[in-house]
Protein backbone atom coordinates (compact mmCIF):
# COMPACT_ATOMS: atom_id res chain seq x y z
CA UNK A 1 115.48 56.43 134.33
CA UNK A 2 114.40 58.33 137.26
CA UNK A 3 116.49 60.60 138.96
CA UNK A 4 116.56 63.89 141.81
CA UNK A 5 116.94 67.27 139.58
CA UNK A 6 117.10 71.24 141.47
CA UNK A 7 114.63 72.92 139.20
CA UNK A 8 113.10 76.15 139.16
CA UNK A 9 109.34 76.90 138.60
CA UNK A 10 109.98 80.78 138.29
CA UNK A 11 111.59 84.08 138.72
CA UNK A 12 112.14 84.59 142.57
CA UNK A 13 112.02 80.74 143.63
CA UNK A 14 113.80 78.76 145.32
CA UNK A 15 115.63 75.87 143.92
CA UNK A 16 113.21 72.68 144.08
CA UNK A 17 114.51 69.48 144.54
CA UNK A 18 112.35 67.55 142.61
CA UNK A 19 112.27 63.75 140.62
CA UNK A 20 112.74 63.50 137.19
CA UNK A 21 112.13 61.34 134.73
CA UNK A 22 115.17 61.07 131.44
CA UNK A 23 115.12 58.92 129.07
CA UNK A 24 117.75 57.28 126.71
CA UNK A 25 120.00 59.31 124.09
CA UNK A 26 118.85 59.29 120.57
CA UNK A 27 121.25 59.94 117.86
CA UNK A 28 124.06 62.73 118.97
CA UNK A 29 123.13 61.88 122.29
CA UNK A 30 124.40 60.93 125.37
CA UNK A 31 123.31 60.71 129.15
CA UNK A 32 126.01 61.54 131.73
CA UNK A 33 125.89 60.16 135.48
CA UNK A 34 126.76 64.00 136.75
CA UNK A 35 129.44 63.25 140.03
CA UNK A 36 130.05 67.47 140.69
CA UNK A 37 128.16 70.58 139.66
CA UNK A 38 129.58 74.26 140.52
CA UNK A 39 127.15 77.10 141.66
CA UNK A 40 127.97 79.45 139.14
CA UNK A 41 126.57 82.90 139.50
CA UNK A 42 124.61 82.23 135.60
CA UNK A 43 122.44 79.86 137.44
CA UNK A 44 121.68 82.88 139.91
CA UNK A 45 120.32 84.77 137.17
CA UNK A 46 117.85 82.55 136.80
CA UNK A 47 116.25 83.03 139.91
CA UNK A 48 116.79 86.89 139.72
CA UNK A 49 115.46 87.11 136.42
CA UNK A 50 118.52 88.50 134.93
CA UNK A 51 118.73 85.94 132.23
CA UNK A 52 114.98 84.88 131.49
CA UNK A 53 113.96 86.27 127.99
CA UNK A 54 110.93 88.57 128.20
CA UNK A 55 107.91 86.62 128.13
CA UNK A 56 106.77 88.35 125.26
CA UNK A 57 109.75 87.60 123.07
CA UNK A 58 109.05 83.59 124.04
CA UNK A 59 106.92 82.85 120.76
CA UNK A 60 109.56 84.45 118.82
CA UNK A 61 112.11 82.18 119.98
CA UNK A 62 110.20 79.03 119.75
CA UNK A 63 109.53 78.45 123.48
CA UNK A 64 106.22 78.03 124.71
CA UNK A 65 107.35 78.52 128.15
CA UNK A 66 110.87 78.69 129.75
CA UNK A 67 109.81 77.15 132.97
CA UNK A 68 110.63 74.88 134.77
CA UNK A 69 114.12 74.71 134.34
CA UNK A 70 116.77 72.00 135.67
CA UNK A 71 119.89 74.37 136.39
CA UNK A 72 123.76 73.62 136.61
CA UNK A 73 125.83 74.12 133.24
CA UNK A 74 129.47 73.86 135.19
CA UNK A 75 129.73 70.28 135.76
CA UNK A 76 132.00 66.94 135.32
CA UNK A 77 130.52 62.84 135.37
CA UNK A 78 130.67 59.71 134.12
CA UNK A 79 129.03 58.77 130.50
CA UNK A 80 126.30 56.49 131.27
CA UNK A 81 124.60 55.50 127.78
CA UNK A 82 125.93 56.92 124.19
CA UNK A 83 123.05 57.01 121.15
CA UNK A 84 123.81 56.68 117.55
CA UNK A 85 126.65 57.70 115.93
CA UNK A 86 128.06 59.04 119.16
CA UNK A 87 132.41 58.43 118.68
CA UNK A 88 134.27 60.73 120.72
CA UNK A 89 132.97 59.62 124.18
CA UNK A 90 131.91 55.81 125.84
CA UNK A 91 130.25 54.40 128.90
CA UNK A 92 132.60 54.68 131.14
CA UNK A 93 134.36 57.62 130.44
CA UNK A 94 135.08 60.90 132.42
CA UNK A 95 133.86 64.09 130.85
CA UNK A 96 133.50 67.63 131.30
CA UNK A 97 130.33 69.88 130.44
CA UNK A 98 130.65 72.61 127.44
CA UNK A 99 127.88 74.58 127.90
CA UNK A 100 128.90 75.96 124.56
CA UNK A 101 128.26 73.33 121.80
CA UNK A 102 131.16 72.95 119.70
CA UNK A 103 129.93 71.41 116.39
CA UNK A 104 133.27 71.17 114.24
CA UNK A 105 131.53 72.47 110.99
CA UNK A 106 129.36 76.13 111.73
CA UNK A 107 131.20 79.25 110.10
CA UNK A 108 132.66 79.50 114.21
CA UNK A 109 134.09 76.54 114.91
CA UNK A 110 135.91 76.00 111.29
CA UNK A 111 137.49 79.14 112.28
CA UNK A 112 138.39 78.42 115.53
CA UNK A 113 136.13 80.39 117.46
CA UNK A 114 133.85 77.16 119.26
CA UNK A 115 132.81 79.56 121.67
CA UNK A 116 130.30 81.12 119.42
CA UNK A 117 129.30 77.48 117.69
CA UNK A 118 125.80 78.55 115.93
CA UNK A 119 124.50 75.36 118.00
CA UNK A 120 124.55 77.17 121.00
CA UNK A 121 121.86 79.16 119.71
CA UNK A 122 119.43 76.99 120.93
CA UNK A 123 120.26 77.29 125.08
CA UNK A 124 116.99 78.95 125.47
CA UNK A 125 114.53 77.13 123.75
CA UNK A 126 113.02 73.50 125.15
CA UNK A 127 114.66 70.50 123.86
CA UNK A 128 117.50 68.83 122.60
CA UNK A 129 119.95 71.05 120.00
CA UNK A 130 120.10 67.89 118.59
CA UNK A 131 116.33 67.51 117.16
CA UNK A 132 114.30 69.88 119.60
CA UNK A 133 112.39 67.03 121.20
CA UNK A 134 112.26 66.57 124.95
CA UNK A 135 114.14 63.81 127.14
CA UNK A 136 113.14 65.12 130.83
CA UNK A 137 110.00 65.27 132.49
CA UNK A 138 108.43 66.35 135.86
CA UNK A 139 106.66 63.24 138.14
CA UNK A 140 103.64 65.00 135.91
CA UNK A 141 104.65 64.40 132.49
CA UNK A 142 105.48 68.05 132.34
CA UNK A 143 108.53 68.52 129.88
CA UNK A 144 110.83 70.15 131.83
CA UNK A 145 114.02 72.75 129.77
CA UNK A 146 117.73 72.59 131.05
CA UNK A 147 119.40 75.62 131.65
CA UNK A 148 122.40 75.69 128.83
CA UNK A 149 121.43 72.08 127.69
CA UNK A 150 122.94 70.48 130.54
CA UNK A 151 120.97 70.28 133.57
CA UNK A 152 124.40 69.23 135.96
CA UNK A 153 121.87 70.13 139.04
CA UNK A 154 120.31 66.85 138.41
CA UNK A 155 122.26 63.30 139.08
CA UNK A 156 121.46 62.17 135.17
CA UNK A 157 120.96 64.44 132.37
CA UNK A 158 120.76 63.42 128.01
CA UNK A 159 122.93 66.31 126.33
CA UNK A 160 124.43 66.26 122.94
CA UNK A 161 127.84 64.64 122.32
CA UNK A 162 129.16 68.09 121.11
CA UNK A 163 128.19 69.20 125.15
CA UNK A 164 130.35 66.84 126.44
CA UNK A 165 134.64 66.74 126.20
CA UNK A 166 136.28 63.56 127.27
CA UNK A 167 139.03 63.86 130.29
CA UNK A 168 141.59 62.20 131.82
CA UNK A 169 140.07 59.77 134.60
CA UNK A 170 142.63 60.17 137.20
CA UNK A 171 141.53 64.13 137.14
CA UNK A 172 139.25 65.08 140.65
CA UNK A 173 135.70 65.56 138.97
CA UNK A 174 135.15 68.31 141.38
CA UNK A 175 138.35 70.17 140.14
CA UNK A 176 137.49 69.43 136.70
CA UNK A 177 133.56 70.87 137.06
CA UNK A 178 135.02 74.31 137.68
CA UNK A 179 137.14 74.47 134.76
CA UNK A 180 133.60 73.62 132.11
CA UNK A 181 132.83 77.31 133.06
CA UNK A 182 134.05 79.59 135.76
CA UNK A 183 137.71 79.00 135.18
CA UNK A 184 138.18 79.05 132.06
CA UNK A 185 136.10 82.11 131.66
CA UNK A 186 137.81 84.07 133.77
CA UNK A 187 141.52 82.97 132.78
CA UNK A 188 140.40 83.37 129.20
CA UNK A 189 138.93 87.19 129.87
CA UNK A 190 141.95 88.02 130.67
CA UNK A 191 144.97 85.73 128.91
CA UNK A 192 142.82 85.49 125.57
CA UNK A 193 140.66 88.34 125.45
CA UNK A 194 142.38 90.90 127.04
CA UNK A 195 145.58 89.64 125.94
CA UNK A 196 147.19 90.59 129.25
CA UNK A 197 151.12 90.91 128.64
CA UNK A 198 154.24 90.73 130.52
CA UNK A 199 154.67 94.19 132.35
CA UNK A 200 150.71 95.15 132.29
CA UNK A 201 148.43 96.82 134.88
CA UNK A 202 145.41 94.73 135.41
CA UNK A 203 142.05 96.14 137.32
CA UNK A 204 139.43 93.23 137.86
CA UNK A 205 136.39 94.12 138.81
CA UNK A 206 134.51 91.44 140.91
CA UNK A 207 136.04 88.80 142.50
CA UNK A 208 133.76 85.86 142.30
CA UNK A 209 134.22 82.23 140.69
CA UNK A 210 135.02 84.77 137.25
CA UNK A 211 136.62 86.83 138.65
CA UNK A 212 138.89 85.15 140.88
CA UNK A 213 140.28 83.23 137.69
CA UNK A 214 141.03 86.48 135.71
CA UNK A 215 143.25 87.71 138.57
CA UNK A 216 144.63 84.19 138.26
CA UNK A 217 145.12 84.51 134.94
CA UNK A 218 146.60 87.95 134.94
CA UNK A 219 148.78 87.06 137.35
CA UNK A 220 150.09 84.06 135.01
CA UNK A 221 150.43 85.97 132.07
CA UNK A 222 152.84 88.44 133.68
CA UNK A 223 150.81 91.48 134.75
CA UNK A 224 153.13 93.78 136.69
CA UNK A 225 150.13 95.27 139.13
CA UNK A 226 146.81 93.09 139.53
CA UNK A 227 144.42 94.99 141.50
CA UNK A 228 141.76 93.34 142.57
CA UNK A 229 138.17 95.52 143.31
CA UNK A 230 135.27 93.85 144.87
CA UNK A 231 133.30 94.92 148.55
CA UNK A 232 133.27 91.68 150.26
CA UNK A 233 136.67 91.74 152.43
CA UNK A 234 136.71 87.66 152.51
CA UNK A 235 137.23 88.25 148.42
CA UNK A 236 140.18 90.85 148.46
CA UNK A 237 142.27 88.48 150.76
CA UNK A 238 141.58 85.70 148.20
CA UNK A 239 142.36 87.67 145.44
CA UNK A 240 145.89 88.25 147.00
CA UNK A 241 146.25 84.28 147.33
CA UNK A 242 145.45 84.03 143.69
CA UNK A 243 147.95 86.65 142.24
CA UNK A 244 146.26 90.24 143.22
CA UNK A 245 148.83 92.80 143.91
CA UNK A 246 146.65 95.12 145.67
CA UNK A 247 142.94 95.44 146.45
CA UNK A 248 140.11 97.53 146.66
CA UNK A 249 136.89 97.86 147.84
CA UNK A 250 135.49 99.76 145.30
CA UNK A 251 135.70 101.45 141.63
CA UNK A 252 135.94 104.78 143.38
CA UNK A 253 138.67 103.69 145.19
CA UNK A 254 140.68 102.32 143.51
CA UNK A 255 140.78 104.93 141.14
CA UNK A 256 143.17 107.58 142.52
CA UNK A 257 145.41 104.50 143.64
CA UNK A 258 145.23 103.28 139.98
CA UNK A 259 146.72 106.50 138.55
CA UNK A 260 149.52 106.28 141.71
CA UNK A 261 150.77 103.10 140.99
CA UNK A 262 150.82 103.73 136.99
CA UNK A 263 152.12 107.13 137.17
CA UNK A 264 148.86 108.59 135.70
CA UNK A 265 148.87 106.02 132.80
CA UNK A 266 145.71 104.21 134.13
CA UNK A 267 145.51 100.69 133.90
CA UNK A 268 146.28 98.65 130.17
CA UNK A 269 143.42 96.22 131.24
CA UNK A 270 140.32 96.49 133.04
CA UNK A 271 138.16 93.45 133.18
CA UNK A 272 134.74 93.94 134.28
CA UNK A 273 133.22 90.92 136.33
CA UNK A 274 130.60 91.72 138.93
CA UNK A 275 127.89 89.45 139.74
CA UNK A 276 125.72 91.58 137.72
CA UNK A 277 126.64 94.35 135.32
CA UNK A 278 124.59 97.67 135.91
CA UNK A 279 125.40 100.24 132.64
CA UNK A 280 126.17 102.88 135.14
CA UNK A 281 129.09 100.83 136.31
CA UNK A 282 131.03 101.26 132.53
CA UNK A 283 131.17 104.85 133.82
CA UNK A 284 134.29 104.40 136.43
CA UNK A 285 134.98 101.04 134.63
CA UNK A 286 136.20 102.59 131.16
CA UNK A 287 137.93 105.49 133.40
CA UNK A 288 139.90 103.15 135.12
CA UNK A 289 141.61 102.24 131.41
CA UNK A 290 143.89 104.38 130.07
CA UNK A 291 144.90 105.45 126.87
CA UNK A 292 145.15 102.52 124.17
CA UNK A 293 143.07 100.57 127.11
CA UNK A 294 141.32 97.34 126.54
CA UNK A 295 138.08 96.79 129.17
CA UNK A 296 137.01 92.97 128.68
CA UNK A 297 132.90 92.70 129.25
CA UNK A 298 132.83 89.29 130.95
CA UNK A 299 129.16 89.50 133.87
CA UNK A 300 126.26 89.58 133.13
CA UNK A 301 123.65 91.98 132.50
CA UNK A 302 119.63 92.34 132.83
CA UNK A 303 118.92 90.86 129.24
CA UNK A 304 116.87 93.96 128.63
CA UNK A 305 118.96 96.49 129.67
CA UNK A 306 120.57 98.60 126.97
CA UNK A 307 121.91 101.29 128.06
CA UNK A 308 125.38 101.95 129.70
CA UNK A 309 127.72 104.72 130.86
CA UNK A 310 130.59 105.53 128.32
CA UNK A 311 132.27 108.50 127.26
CA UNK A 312 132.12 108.02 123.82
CA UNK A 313 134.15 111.37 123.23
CA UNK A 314 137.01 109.65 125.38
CA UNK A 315 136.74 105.89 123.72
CA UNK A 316 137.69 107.68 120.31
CA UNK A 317 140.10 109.63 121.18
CA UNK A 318 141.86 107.89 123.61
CA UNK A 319 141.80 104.78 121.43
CA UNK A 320 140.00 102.26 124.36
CA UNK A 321 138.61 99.52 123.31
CA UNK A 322 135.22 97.61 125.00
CA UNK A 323 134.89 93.93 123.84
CA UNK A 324 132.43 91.54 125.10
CA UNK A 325 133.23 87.67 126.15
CA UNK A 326 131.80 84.37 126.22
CA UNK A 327 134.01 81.16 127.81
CA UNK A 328 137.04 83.91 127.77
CA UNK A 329 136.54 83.70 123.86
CA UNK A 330 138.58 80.27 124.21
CA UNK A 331 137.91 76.75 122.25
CA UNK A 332 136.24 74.75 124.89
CA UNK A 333 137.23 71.40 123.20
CA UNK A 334 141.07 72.40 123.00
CA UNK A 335 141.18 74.54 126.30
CA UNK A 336 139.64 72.88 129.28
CA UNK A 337 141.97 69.88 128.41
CA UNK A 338 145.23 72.70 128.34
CA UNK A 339 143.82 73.75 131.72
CA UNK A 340 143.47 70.55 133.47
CA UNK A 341 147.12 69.58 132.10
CA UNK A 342 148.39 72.50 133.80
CA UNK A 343 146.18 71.97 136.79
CA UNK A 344 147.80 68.68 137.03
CA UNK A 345 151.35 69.84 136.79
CA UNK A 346 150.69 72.57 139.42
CA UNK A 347 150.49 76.03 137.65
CA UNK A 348 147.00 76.75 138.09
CA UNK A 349 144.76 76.87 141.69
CA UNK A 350 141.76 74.84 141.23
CA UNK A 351 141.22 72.77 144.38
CA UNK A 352 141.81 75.78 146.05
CA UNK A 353 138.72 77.82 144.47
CA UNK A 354 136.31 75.47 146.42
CA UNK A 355 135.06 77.35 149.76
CA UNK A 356 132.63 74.17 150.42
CA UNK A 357 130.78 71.04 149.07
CA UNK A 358 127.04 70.81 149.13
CA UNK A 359 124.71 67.77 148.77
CA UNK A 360 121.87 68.41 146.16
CA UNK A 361 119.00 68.82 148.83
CA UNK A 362 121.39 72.05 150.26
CA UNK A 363 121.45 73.90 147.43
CA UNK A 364 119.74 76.62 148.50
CA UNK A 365 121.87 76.97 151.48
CA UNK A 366 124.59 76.93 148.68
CA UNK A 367 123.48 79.84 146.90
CA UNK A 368 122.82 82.04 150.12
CA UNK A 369 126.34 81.68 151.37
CA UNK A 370 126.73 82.89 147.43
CA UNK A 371 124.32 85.85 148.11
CA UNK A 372 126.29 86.09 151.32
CA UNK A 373 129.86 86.85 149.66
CA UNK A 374 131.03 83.72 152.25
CA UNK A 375 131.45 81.49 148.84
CA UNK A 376 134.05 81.69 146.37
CA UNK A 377 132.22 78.48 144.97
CA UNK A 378 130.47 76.09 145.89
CA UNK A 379 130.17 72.84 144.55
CA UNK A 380 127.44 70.57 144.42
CA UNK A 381 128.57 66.73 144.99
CA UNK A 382 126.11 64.30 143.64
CA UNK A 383 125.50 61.35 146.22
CA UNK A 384 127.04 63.23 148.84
């Protein structure tokens, strides 16, 4: 079938809107009529370059070239056709996206960590995970690679069953796109990872579609003080609808304030979730913990940087702790469904997240307002 797809042809583009051509689901497979797509910030990286693999490490991974791309891995639709074996999903049904695979049977999953399934290996390289043939092409015949192995920037995309989670169908598919990704990252980081308790002092840094959700989630978990750090003034006063307790506009100043309200204990948790993640910025974010401290990794850095600011004499001695996170280290298969059921009985803010709906062909206008700071997210409605 033939179908409109954002893709990108490189680093520094603009998001193309483009036909595409995807064909029918093999075994494992199945193609999904996408109805929402969120603009995560991931999807940004793209563009920026934050996320490409060197070129020179593209051989080694088995990609001849990781362009073009169809974006979009935070999404919800409609299962159009199943292939083979396919069993936990029909035409007809409502899913969610996973951009992490959960496979049931890797070393990961049979210890209940899906979030590191060893089938999400493959987001980088061209293909299906399921036999690393193509099913989309360019107007050209030009095989073109989804980002994640979902593609939810175009209207139809084949993915692998284990991509996919069945939902209720009375759920809004908007509300339900945002929890494949941004939500439950950000809750996770800081209910799961961090393990935020009753009575803790919680310092999020960032407050975009991430981090938005970690205040949300600190807030639910019982944090005594959530303070909220980003620059973007629009942010801070959302943060405070979300759970924040107080807000700042930077590391730097929050600091001193930090040490006020905690009576020089610093905070239990700090969870780190700019748009991007600069090593200088562990500097004041590891300060900001104090003794015993846990600081959650969530953004995203340059994938070649590897360097970063910590006081290594301090981590030791003041027993802190730095752990990294992917989906909030949760089970996508048993989580988004917890979060929609308490989405549904009113305990966590998803319609609320949405700052504005976007038709495919504004995408870039999307990402801008993004750029901008103007967006908590935006969502891209298919056939609107």
């Amino acid at each position: 079938m033939k179908c409109r797809a954002a893709i990108v042809r490189g680093t520094d583009q603009p998001w193309e809107v483009t036909e595409v051509e995807v064909d029918p689901p093999k075994a494992g497979e199945v193609v999904v009529r996408w109805a929402a797509a969120g603009m995560c910030h991931s999807d940004e990286h793209i563009v920026t370059g934050d996320m490409v693999p060197p070129e020179e490490a593209w051989e080694m991974m088995g990609i001849e070239s990781f362009f073009p791309i169809i974006g979009g891995h935070e999404g919800s639709g409609v299962i159009e056709q199943v292939g083979a074996g396919v069993s936990s999903v029909a035409p007809g049904d409502h899913v969610s996206a996973s951009f992490i695979p959960s496979c049931g049977r890797c070393r990961y999953c049979s210890t209940g960590r899906q979030n590191l399934c060893d089938a999400g290996a493959g987001a980088f390289q061209k293909g299906m995970i399921t036999d690393g043939t193509s099913r989309h092409r360019l107007a050209d015949g030009t095989d073109v690679n989804l980002f994640a192995k979902l593609g939810t920037f175009a209207e139809y995309s084949c993915v692998a069953e284990s991509q996919v989670i069945k939902v209720e169908p009375d759920l809004p598919l908007d509300a339900v796109a945002l929890v494949s990704c941004g939500v439950a990252t950000g809750w996770g980081s800081a209910t799961n990872r961090a393990a935020v308790q009753a009575g803790d002092t919680v310092v999020v840094v960032g407050i975009g579609g991430i981090g938005i959700n970690a205040v949300q989630g600190a807030k639910m978990a019982g944090a005594k003080h959530v303070i909220a750090v980003d620059p973007v003034e629009f942010k801070r006063e959302k943060a405070m609808e979300f759970g924040a307790t107080h807000t700042f506009a930077s590391m730097e100043e929050a600091l001193p304030a930090v040490a006020e309200l905690s009576w020089g204990q610093m905070a239990d948790k700090v969870i780190m979730t700019p748009g991007v993640l600069h090593g200088e910025m562990m500097a004041l974010g590891t300060q900001l913990a104090g003794k015993g401290g846990t600081i959650v990794v969530t953004a995203i850095a340059p994938i070649t940087q590897t360097e970063s600011s910590v006081n290594l004499f301090e981590l030791a001695m003041w027993n802190k702790e730095i752990k990294g996170t992917i989906f909030g280290s949760l089970n996508p298969r048993a989580d988004i469904p917890k979060l929609l059921a308490m989405y549904r009985d009113g305990q966590l803010k998803l319609d609320e997240l949405i700052t504005e709906r976007y038709a495919l062909a504004d995408i870039n206008v999307g990402y801008q307002a993004m750029r901008d700071g103007t967006n908590l997210r935006g969502v891209i409605v298919h056939g609107g």
